[in-house]
C-alpha atoms as a PDB file:
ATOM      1  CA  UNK A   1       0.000   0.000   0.000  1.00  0.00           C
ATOM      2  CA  UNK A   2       1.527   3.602  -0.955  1.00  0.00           C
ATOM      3  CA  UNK A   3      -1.729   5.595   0.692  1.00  0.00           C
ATOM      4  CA  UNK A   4      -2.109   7.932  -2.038  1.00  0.00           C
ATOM      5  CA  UNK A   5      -5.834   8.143  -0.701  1.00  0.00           C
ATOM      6  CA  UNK A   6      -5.161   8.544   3.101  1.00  0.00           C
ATOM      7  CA  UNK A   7      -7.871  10.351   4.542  1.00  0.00           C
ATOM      8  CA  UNK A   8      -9.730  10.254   1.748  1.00  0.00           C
ATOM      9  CA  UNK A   9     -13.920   9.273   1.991  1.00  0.00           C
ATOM     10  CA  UNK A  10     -15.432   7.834  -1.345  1.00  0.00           C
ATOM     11  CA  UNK A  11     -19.236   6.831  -1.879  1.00  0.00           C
ATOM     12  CA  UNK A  12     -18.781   3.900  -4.137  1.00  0.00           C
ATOM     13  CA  UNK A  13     -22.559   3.179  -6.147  1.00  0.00           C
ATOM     14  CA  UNK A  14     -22.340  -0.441  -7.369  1.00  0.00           C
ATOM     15  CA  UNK A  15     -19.590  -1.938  -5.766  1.00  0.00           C
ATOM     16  CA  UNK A  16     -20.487  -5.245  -4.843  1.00  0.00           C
ATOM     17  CA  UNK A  17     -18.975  -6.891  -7.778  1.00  0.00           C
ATOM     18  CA  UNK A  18     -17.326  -6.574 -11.293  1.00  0.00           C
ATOM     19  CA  UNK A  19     -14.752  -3.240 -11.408  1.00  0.00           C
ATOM     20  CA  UNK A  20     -16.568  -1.521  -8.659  1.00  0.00           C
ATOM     21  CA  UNK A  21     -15.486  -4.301  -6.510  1.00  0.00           C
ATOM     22  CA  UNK A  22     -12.258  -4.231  -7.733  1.00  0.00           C
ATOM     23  CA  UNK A  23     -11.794  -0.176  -7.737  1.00  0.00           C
ATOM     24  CA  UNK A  24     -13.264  -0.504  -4.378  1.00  0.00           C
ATOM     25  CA  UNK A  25     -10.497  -2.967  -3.395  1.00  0.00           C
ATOM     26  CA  UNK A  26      -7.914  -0.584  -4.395  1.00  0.00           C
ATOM     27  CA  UNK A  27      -9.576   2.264  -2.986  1.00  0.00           C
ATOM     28  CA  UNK A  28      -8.891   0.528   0.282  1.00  0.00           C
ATOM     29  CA  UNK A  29      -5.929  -0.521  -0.048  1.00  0.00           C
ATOM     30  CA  UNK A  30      -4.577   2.792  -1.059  1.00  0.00           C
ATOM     31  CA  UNK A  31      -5.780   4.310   2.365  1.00  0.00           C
ATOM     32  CA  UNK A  32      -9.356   5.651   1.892  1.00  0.00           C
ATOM     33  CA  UNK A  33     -12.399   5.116   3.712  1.00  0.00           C
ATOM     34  CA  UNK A  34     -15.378   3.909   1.487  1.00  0.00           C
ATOM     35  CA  UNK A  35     -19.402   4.019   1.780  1.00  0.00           C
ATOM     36  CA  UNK A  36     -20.373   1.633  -0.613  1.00  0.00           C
ATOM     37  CA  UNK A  37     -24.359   1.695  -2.325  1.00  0.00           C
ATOM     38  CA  UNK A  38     -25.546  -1.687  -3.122  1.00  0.00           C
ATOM     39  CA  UNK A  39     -28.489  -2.394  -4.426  1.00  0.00           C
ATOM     40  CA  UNK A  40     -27.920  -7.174  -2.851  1.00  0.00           C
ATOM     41  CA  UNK A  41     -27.149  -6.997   0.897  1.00  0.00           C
ATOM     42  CA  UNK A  42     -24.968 -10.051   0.205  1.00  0.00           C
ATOM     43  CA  UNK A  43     -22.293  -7.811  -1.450  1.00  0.00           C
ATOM     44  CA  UNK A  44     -22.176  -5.542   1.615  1.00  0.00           C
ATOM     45  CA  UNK A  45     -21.307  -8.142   3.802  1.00  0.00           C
ATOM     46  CA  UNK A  46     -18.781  -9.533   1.761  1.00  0.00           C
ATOM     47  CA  UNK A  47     -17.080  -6.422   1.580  1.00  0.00           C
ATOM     48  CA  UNK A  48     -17.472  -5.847   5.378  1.00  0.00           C
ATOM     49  CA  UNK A  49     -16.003  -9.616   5.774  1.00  0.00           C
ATOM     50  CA  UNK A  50     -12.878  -8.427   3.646  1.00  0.00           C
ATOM     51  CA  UNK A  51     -12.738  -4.806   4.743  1.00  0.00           C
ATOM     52  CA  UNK A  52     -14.243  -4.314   8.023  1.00  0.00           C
ATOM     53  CA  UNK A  53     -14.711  -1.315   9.260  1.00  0.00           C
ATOM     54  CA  UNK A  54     -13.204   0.259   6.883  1.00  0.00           C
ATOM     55  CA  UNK A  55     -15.839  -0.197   4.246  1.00  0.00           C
ATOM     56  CA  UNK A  56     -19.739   1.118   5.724  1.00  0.00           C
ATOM     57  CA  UNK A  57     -22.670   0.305   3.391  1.00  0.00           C
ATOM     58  CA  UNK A  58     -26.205   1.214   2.486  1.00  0.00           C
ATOM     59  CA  UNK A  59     -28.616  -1.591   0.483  1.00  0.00           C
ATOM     60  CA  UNK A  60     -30.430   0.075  -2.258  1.00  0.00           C
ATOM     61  CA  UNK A  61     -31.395   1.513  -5.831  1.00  0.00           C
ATOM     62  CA  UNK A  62     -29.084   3.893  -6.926  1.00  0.00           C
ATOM     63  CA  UNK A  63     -31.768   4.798  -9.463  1.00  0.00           C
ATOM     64  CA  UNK A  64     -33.546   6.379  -7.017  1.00  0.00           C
ATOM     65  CA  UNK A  65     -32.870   9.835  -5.926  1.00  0.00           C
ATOM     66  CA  UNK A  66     -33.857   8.598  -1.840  1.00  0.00           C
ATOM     67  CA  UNK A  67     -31.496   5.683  -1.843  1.00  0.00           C
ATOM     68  CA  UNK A  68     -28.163   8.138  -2.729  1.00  0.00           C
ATOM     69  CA  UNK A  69     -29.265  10.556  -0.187  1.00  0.00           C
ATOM     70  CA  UNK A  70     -29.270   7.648   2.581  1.00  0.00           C
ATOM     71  CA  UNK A  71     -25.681   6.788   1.564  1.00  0.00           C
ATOM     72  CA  UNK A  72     -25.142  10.657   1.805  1.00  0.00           C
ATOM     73  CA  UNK A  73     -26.222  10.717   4.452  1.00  0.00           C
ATOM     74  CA  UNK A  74     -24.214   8.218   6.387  1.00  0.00           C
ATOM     75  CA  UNK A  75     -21.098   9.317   4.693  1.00  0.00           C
ATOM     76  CA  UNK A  76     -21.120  12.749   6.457  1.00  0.00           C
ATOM     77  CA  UNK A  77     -22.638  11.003   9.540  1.00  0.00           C
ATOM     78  CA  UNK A  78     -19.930   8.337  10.213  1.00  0.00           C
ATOM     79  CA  UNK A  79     -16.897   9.911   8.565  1.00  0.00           C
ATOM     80  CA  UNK A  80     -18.021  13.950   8.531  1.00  0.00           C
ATOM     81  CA  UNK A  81     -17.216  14.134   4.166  1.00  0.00           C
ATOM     82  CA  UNK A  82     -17.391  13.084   0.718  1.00  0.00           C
ATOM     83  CA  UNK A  83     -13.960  13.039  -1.111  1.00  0.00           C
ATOM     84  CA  UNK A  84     -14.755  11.442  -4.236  1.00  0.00           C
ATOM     85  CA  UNK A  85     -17.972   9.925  -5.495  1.00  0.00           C
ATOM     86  CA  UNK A  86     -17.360   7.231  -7.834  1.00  0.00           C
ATOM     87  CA  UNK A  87     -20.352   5.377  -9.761  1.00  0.00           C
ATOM     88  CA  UNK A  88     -20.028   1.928 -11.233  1.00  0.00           C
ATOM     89  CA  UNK A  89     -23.776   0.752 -11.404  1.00  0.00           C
ATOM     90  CA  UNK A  90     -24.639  -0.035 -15.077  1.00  0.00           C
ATOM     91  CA  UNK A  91     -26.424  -2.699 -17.166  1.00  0.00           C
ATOM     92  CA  UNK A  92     -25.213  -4.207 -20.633  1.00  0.00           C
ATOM     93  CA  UNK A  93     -27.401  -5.118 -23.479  1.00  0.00           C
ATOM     94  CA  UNK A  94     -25.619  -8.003 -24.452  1.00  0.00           C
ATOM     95  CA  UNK A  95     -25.344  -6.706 -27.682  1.00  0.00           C
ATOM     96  CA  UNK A  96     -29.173  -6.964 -29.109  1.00  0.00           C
ATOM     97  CA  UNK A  97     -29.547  -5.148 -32.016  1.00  0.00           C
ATOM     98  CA  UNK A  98     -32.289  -3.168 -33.434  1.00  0.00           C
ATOM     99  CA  UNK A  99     -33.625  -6.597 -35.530  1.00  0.00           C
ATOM    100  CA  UNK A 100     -33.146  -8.185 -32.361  1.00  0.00           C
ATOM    101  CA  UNK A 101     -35.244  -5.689 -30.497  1.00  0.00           C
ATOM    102  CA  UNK A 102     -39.450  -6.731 -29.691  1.00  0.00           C
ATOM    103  CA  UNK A 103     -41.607  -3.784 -29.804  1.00  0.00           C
ATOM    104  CA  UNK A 104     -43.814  -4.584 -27.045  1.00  0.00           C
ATOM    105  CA  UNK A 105     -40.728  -4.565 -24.281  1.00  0.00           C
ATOM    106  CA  UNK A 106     -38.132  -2.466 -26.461  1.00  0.00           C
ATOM    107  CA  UNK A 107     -39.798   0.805 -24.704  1.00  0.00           C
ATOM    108  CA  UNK A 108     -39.281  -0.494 -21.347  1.00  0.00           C
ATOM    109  CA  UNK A 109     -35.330  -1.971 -22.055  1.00  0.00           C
ATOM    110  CA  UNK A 110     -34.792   1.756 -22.962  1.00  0.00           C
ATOM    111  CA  UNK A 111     -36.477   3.615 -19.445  1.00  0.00           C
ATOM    112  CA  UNK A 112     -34.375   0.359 -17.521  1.00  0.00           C
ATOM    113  CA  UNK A 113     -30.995   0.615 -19.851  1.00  0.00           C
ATOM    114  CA  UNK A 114     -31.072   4.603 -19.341  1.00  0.00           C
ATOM    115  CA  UNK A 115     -31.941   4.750 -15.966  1.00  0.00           C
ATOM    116  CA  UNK A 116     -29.515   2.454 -14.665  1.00  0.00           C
ATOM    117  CA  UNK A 117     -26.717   3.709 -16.878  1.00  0.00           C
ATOM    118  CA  UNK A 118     -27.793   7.775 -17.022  1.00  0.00           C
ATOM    119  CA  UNK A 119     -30.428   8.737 -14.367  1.00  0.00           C
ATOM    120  CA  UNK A 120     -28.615   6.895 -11.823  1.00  0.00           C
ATOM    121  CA  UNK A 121     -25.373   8.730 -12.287  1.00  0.00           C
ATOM    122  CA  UNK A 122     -27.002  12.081 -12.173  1.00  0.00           C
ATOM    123  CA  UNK A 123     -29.235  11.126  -9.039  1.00  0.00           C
ATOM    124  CA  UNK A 124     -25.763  10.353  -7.194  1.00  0.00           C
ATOM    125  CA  UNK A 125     -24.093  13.233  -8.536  1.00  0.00           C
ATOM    126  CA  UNK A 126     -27.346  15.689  -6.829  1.00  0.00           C
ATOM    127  CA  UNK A 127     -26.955  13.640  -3.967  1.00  0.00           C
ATOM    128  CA  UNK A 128     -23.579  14.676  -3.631  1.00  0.00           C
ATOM    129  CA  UNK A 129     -23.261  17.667  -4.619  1.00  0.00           C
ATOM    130  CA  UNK A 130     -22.864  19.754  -1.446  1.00  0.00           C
ATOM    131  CA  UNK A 131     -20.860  17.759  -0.069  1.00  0.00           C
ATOM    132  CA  UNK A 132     -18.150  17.772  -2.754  1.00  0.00           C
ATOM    133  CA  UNK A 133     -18.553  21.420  -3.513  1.00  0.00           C
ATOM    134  CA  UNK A 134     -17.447  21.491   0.331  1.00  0.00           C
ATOM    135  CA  UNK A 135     -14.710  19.298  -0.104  1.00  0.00           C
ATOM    136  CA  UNK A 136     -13.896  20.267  -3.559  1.00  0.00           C
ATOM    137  CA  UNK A 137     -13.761  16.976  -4.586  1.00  0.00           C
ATOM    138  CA  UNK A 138     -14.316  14.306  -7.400  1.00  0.00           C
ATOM    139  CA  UNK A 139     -16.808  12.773  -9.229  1.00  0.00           C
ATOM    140  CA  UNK A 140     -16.108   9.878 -11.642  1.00  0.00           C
ATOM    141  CA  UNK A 141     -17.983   8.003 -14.104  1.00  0.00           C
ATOM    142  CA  UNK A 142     -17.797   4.890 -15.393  1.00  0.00           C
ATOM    143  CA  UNK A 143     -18.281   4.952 -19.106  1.00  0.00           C
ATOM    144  CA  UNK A 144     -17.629   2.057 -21.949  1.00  0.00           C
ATOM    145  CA  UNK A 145     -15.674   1.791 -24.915  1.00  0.00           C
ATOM    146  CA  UNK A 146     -19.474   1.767 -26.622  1.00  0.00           C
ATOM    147  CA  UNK A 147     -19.322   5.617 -25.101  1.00  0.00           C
ATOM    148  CA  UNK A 148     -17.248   6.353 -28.350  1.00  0.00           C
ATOM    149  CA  UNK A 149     -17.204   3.220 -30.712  1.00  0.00           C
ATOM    150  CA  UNK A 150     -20.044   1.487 -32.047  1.00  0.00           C
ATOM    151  CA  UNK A 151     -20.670  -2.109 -32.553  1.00  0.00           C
ATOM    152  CA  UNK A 152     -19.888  -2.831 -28.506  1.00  0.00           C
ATOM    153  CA  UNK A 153     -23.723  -3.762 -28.088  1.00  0.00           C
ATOM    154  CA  UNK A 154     -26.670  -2.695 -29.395  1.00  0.00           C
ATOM    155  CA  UNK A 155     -28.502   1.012 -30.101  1.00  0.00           C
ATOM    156  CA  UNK A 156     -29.877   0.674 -26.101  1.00  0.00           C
ATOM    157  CA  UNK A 157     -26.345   0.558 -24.665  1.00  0.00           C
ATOM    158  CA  UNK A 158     -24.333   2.394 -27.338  1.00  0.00           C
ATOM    159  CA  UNK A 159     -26.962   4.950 -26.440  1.00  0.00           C
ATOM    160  CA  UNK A 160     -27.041   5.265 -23.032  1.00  0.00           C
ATOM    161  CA  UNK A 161     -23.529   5.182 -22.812  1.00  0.00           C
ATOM    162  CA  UNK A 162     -23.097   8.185 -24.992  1.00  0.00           C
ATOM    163  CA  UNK A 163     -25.799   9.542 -23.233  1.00  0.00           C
ATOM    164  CA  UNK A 164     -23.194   9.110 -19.918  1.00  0.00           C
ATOM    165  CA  UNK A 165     -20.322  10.060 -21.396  1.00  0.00           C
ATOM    166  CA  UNK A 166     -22.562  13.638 -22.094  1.00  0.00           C
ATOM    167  CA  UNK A 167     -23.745  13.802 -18.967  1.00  0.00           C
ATOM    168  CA  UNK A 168     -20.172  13.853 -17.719  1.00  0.00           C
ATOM    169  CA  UNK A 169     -18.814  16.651 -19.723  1.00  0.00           C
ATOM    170  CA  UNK A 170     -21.858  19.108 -18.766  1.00  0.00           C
ATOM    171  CA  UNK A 171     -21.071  18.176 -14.828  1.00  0.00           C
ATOM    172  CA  UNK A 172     -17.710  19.063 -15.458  1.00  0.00           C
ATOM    173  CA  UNK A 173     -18.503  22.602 -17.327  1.00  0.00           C
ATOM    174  CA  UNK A 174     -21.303  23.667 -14.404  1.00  0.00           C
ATOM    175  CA  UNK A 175     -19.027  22.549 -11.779  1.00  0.00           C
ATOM    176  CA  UNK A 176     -15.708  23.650 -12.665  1.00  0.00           C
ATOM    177  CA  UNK A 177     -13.332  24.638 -10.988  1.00  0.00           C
ATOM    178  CA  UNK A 178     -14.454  23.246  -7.726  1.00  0.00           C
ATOM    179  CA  UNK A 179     -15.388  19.804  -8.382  1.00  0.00           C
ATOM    180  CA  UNK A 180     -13.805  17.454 -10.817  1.00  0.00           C
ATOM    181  CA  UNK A 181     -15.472  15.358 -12.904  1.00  0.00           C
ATOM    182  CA  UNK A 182     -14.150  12.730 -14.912  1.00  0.00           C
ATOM    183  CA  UNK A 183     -14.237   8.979 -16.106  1.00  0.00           C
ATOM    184  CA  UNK A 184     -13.034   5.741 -17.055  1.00  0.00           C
ATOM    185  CA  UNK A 185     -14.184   3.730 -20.165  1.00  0.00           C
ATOM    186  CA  UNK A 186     -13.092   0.301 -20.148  1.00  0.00           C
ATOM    187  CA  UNK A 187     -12.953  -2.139 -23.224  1.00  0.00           C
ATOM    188  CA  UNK A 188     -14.519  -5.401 -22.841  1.00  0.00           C
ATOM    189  CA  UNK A 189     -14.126  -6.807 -19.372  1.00  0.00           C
ATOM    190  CA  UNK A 190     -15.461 -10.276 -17.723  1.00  0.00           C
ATOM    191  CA  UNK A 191     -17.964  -9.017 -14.864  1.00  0.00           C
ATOM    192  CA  UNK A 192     -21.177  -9.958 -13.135  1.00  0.00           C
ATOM    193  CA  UNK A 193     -22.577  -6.919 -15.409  1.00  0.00           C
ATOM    194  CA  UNK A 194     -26.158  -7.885 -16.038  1.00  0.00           C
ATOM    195  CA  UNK A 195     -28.568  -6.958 -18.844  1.00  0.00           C
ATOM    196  CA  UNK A 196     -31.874  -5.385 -18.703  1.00  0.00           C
ATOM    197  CA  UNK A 197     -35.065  -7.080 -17.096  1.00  0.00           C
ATOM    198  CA  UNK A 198     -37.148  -5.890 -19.652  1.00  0.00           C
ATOM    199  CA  UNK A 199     -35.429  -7.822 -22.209  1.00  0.00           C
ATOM    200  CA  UNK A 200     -35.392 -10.926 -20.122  1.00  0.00           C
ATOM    201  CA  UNK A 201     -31.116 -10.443 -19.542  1.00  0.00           C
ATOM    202  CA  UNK A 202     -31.255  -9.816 -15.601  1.00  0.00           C
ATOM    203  CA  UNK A 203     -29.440 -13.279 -14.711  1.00  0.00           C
ATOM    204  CA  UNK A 204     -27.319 -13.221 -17.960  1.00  0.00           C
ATOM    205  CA  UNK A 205     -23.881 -12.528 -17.466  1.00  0.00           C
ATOM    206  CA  UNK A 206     -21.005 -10.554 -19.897  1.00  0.00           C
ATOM    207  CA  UNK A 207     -19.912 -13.318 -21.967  1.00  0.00           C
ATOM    208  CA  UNK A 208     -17.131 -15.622 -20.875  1.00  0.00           C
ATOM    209  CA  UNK A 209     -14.647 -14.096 -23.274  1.00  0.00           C
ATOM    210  CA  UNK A 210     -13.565 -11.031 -24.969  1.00  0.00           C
ATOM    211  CA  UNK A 211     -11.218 -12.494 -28.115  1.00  0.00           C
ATOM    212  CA  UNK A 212     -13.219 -11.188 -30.596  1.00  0.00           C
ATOM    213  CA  UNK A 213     -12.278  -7.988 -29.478  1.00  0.00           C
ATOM    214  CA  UNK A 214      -8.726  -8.330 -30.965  1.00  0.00           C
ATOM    215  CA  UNK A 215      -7.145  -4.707 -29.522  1.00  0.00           C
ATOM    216  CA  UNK A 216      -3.719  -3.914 -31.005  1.00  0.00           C
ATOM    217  CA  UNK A 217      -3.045  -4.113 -27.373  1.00  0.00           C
ATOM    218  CA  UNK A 218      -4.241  -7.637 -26.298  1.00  0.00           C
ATOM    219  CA  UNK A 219      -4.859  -7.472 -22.158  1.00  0.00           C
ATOM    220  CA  UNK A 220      -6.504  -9.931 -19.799  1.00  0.00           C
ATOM    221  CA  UNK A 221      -9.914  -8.557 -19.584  1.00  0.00           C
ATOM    222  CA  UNK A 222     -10.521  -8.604 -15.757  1.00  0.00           C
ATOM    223  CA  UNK A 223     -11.755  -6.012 -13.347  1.00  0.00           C
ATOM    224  CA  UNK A 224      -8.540  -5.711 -11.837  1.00  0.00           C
ATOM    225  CA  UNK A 225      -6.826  -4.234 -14.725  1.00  0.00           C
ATOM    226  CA  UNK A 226      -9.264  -1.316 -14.608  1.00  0.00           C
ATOM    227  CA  UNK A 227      -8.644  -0.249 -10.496  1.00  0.00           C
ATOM    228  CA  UNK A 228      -5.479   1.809 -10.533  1.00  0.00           C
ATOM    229  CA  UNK A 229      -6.919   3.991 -13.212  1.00  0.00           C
ATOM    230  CA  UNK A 230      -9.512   4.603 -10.558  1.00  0.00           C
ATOM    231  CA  UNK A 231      -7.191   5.380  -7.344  1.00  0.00           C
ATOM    232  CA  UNK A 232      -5.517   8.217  -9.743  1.00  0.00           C
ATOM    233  CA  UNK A 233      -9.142   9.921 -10.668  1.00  0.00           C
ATOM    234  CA  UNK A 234      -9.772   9.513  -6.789  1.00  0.00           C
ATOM    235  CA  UNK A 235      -6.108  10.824  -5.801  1.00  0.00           C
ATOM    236  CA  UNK A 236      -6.208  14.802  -5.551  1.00  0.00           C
ATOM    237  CA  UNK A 237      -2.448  15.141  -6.857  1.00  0.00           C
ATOM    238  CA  UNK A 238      -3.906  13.447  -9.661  1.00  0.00           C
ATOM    239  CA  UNK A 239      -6.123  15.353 -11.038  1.00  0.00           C
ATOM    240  CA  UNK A 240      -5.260  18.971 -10.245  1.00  0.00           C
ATOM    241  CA  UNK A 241      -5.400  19.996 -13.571  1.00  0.00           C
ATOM    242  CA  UNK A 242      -8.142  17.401 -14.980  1.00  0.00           C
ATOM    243  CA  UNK A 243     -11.697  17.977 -15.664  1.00  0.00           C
ATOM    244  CA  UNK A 244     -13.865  16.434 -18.333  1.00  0.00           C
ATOM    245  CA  UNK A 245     -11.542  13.714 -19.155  1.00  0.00           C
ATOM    246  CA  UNK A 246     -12.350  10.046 -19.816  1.00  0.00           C
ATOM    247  CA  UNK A 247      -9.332   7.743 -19.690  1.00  0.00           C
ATOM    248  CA  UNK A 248     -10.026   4.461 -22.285  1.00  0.00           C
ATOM    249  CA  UNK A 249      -8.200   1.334 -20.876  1.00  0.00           C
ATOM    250  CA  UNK A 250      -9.552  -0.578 -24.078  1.00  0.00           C
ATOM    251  CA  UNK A 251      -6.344  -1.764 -25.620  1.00  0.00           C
ATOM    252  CA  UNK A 252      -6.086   0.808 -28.288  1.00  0.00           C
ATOM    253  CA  UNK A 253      -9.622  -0.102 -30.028  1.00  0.00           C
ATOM    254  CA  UNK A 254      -9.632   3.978 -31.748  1.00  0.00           C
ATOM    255  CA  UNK A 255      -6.075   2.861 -33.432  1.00  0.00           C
ATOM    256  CA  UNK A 256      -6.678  -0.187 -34.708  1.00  0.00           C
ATOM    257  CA  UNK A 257      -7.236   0.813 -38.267  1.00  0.00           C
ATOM    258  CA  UNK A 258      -8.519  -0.891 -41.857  1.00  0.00           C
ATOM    259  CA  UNK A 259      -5.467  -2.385 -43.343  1.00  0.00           C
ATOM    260  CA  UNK A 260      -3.834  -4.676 -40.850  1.00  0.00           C
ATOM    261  CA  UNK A 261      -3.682  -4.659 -36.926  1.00  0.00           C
ATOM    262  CA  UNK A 262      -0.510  -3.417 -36.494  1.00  0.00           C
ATOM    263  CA  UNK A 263      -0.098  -0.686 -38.927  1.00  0.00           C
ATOM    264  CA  UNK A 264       3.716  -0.950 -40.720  1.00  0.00           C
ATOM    265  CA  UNK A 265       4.867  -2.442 -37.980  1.00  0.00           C
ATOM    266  CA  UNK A 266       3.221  -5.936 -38.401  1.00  0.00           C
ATOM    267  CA  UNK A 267       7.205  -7.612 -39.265  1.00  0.00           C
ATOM    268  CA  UNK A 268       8.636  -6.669 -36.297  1.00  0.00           C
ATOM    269  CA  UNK A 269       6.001  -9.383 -34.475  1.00  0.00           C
ATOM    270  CA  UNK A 270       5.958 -12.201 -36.819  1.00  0.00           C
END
């Protein structure tokens, strides 16, 4: 542990599992203090098992504007500040398409995809607000490679996530230059992430591999690979001159090109 985030208090929405459990991890073990929203009560106590007291949590919908207040709420209560609020909640399409779409539920996968991946962010960035204006703090989203390249699921998620990915850059213009806001948009990564109820996805899981990905930069997609990227958007040293920025750990997916994978530079790997 280097402590980069001593002192530091971060409401964490969504991390029970997936990269919020693993930026939440790191977040720890960097020195901060966390309030965690979760939406399964199993989750919490796992991370209380691991973390102790170091980790306090509140079981609910982080669509809802009442359920970020409560973990508000017992941020300032138990540890007097918010430092950073970082949001990881989100829901994944699985890649349906607009052929692949029914009309009689497609209306209702789009109020559930953009309320889980947009309304949700902006109810916990309201929640928050005084207290990070207080504390001049951080906000940071969680994003998607399908935030700025299509063909990473379908029109509900490539949507939404654009939608996010907006929604970031406007908090970042009202609120400058007292509270950050930034993000992180990960390529493909093996999670718990879920897709929507509505079209009969809630206990389908991101598929078991990423290969046909095939970044110029091939990485092992796990959560893990994603958390340090998060400690330096929650580290104030970090990000003294940052606002509005989305960092893409996706392996290079904008440089891939048309002609070959590796540009002119293909014989110097095989």
């Amino acid at each position: 542990m280097t402590g980069i985030l001593d002192g530091q208090v971060i409401l964490v929405t969504g991390g029970g599992s997936g990269i919020g459990r693993a930026a939440l991890d790191a977040f720890v073990a960097e020195g901060a203090r966390i309030v965690v929203l979760e939406k399964f009560e199993d989750k919490i106590a796992a991370l209380k098992s691991v973390h102790g007291d170091k980790v306090i949590g509140v079981a609910g919908d982080a669509t809802t504007f009442d359920a970020n207040q409560k973990a508000v709420a017992l941020a300032i209560e138990t540890f007097g500040k918010i430092d950073t609020l970082a949001c990881f909640v989100g829901v994944w399409d699985m890649g349906a398409g607009l052929v692949d779409l029914d009309p009689a539920t497609m209306g209702a996968a789009f109020d559930e995809m953009f309320s889980i991946n947009v309304k949700a962010n902006l109810f916990s960035a309201k929640a928050a607000l005084q207290a990070l204006i207080a504390s001049k703090g951080r906000i940071i989203f969680t994003i998607s490679s399908s935030g700025y390249i299509v063909g990473g699921g379908g029109p509900l998620y490539t949507a939404s996530k654009f939608a996010a990915r907006g929604l970031l850059m406007e908090l970042a213009h009202e609120l400058a230059p007292v509270v950050r806001v930034n993000g992180v948009a990960p390529g493909g990564t093996i999670s718990d992430l879920r897709g929507p109820a509505a079209l009969g996805q809630a206990e389908t899981r991101t598929c078991a591999e990423m290969t046909f990905l095939n970044p110029p930069l091939p990485y092992n997609p796990i959560p893990d690979i994603h958390a340090p990227i998060y400690v330096a958007l929650a580290s104030p040293a970090f990000t003294v001159a940052m606002t509005g920025q989305v960092l893409r750990p996706d392996g290079g997916l904008d440089i891939r090109g048309i002609s070959r994978l590796n540009g002119n530079a293909e014989s110097m790997f095989w």
